[in-house]
C-alpha atoms as a PDB file:
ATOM      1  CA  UNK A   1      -5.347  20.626  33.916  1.00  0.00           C
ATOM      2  CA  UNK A   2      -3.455  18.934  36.690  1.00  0.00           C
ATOM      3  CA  UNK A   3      -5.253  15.262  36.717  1.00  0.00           C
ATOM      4  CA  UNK A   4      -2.958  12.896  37.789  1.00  0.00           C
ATOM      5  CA  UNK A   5      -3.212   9.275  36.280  1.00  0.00           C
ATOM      6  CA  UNK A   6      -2.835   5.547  38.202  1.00  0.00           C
ATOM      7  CA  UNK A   7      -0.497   3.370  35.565  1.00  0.00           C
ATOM      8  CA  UNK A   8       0.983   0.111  35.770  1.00  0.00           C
ATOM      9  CA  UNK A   9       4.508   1.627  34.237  1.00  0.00           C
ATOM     10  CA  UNK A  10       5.169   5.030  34.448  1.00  0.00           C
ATOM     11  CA  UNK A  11       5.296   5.259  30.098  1.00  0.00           C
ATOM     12  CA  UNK A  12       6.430   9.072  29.324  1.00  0.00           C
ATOM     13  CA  UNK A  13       4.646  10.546  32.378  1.00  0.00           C
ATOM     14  CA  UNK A  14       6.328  11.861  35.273  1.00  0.00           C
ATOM     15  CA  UNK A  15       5.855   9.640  38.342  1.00  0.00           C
ATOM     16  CA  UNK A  16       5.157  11.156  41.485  1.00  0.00           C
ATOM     17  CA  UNK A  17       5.133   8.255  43.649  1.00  0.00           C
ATOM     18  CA  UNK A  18       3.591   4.905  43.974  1.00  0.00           C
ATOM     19  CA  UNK A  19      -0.405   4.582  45.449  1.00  0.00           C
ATOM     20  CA  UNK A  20       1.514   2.768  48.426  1.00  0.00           C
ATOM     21  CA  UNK A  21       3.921   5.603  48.880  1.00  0.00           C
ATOM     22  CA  UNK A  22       1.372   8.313  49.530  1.00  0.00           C
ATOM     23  CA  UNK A  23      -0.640   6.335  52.007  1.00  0.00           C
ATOM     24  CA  UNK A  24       2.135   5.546  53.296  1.00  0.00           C
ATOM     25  CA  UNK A  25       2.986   9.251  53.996  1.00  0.00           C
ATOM     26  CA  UNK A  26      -1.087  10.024  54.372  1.00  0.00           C
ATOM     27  CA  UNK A  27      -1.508  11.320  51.301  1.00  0.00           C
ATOM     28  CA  UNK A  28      -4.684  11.125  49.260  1.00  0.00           C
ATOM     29  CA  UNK A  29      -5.870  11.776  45.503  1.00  0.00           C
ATOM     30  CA  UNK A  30      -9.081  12.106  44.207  1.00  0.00           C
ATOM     31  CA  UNK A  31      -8.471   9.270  41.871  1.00  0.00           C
ATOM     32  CA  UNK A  32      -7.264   7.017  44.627  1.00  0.00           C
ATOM     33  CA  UNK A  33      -9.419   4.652  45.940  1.00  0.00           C
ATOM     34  CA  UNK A  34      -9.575   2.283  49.031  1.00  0.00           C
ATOM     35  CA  UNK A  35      -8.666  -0.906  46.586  1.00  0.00           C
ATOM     36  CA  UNK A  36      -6.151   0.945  44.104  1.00  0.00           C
ATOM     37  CA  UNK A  37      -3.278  -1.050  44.321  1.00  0.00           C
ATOM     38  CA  UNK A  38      -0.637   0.064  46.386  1.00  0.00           C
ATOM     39  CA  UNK A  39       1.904  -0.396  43.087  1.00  0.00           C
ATOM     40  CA  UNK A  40      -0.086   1.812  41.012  1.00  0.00           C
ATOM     41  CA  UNK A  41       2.194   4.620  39.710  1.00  0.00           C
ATOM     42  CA  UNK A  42       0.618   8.224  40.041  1.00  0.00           C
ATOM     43  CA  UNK A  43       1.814   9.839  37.376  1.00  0.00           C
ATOM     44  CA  UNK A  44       1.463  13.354  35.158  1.00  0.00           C
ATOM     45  CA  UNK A  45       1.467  14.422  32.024  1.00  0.00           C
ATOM     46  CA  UNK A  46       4.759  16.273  31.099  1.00  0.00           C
ATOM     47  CA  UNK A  47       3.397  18.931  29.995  1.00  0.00           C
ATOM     48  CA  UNK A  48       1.010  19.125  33.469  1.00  0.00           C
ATOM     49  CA  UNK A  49       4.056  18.383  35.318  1.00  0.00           C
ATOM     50  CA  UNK A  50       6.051  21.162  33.911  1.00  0.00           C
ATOM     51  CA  UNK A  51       3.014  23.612  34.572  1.00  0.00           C
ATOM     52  CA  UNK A  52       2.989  22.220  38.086  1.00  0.00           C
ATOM     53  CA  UNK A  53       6.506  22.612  39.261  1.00  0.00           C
ATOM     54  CA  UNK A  54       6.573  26.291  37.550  1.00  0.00           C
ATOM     55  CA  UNK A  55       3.815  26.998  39.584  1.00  0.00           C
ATOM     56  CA  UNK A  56       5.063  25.780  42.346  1.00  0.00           C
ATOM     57  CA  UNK A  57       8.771  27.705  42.128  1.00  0.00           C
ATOM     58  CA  UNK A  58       6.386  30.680  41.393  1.00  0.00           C
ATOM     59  CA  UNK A  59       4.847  30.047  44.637  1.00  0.00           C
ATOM     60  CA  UNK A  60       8.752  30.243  46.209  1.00  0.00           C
ATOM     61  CA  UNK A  61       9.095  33.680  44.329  1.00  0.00           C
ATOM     62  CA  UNK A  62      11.611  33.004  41.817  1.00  0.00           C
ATOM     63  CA  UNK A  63      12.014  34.936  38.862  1.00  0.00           C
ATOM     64  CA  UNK A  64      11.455  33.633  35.234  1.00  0.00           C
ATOM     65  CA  UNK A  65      15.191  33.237  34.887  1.00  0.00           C
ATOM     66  CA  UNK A  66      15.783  31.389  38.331  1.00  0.00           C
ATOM     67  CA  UNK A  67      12.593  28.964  37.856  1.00  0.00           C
ATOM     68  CA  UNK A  68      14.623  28.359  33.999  1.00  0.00           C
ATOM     69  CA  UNK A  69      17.593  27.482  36.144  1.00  0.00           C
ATOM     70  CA  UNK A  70      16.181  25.136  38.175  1.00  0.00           C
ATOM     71  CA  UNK A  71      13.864  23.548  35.249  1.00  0.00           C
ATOM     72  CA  UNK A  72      17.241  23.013  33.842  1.00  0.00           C
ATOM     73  CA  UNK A  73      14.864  23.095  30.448  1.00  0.00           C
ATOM     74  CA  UNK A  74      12.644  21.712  31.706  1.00  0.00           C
ATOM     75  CA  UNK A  75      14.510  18.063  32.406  1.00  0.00           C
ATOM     76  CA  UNK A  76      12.676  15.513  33.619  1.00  0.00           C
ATOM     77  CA  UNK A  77      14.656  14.872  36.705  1.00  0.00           C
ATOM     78  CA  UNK A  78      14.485  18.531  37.896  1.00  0.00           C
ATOM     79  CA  UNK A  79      10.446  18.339  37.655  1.00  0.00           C
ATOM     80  CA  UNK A  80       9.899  15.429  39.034  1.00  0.00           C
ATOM     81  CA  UNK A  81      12.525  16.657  42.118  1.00  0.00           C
ATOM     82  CA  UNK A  82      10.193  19.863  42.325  1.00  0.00           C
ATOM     83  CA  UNK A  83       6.958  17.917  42.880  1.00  0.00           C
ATOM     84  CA  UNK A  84       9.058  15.831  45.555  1.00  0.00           C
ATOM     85  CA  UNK A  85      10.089  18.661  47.406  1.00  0.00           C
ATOM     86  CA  UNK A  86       6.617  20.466  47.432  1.00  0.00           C
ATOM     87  CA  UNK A  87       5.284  16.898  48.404  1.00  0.00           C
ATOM     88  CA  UNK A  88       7.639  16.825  51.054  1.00  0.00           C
ATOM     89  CA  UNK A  89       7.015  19.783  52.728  1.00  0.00           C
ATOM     90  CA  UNK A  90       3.515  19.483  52.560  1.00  0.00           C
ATOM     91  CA  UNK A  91       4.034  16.477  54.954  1.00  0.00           C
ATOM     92  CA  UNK A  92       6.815  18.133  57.529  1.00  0.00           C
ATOM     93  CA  UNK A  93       5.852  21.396  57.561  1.00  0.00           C
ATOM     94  CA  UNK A  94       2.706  23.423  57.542  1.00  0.00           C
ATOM     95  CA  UNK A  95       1.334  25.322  54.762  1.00  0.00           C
ATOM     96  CA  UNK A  96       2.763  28.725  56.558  1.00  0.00           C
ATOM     97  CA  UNK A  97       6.177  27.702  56.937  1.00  0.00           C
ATOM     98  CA  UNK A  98       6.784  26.237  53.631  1.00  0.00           C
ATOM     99  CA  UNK A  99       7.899  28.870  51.991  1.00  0.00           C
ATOM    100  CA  UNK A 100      10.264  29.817  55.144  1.00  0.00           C
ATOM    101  CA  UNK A 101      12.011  26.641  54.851  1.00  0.00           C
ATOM    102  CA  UNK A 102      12.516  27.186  51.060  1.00  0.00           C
ATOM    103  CA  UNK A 103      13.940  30.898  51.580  1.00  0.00           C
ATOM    104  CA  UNK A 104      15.470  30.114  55.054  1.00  0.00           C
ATOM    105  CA  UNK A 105      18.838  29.152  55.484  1.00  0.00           C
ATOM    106  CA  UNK A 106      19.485  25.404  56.565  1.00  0.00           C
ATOM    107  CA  UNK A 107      22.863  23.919  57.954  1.00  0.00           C
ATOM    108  CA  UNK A 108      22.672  21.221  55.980  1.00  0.00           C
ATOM    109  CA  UNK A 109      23.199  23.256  52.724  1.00  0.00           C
ATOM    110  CA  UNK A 110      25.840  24.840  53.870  1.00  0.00           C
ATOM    111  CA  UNK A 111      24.159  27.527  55.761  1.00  0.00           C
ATOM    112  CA  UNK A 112      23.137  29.023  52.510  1.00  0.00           C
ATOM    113  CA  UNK A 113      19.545  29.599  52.052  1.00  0.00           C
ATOM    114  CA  UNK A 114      17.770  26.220  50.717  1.00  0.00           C
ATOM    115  CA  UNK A 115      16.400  28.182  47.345  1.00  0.00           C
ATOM    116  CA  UNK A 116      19.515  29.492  46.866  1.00  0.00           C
ATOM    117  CA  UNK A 117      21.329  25.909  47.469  1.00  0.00           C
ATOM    118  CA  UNK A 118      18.514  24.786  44.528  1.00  0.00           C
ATOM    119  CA  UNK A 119      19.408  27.164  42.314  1.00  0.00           C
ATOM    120  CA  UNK A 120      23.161  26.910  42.527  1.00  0.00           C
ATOM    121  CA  UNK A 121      23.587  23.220  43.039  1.00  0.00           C
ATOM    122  CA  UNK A 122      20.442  21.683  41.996  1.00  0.00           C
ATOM    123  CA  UNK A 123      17.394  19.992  43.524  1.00  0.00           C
ATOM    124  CA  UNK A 124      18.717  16.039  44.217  1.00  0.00           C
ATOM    125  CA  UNK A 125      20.474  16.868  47.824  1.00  0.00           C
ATOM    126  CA  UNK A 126      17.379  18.457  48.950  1.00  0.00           C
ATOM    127  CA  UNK A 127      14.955  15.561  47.565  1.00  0.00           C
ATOM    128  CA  UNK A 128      17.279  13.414  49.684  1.00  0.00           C
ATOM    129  CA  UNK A 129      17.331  15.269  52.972  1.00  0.00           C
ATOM    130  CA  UNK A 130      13.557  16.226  52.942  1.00  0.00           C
ATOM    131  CA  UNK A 131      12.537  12.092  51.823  1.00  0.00           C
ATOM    132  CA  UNK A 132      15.246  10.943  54.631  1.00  0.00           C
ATOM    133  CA  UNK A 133      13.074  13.026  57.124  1.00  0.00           C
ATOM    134  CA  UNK A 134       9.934  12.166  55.699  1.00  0.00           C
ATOM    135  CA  UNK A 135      10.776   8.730  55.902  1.00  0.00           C
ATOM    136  CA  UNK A 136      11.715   9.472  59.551  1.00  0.00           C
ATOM    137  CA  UNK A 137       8.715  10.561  60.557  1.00  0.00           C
ATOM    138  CA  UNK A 138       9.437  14.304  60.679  1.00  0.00           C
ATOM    139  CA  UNK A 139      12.610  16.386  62.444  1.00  0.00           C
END
């Protein structure tokens, strides 16, 4: 249900990243190999992206009507910002604490709590600050 593809365009997929970009952050996928290209796009069906990011705002116990707020119908942009963010956090924090960071509060949202800053403001400021850590190398 949730195969991801390697593509040399992205076509009407969602992309998740690039094979370069998840070894880059030590990421692995059963369809990745040693000699995939790095420029390879890992990509989704919309439809399996859709069921993924639901899934995963299910996972940060929002209700039908906040997941449809933040799916903003299901736009393309919001999904793809959803798998970013899980993606994310599976690389700076551990499993446990994920879902603390998404229902903690965070300065950098205004002190509000980061689920709360998604739902009201959208997803793109928290893609940012998580990928500007990430591409830190953590905290």
């Amino acid at each position: 249900m949730n195969a991801e593809t390697l593509a040399q365009e992205d076509g009407d997929n969602i992309v998740l990243a690039t094979v370069g970009e998840l070894r880059m952050y030590g990421l692995r996928l059963p369809s990745m190999t040693d000699d995939t290209p790095d420029h390879l796009y890992v990509t989704f069906p919309i439809e399996n992206a859709i069921n993924i990011a639901t899934s995963i705002l299910c996972s940060w116990k929002l209700t039908p009507e906040q997941q449809s707020t933040v799916l903003k119908d299901n736009d393309r942009q919001r999904i793809t910002d959803i798998l970013h963010i899980e993606m994310y956090l599976d690389i700076l924090v551990s499993r446990e604490n994920k879902l603390n960071w998404i229902l903690g509060k965070n300065k950098a949202f205004s002190d509000m709590r980061v689920i709360d800053y998604i739902i009201q403001h959208g997803t793109e400021k928290v893609v940012g600050y998580l990928a500007l850590h990430a591409d830190g190398g953590g905290w």
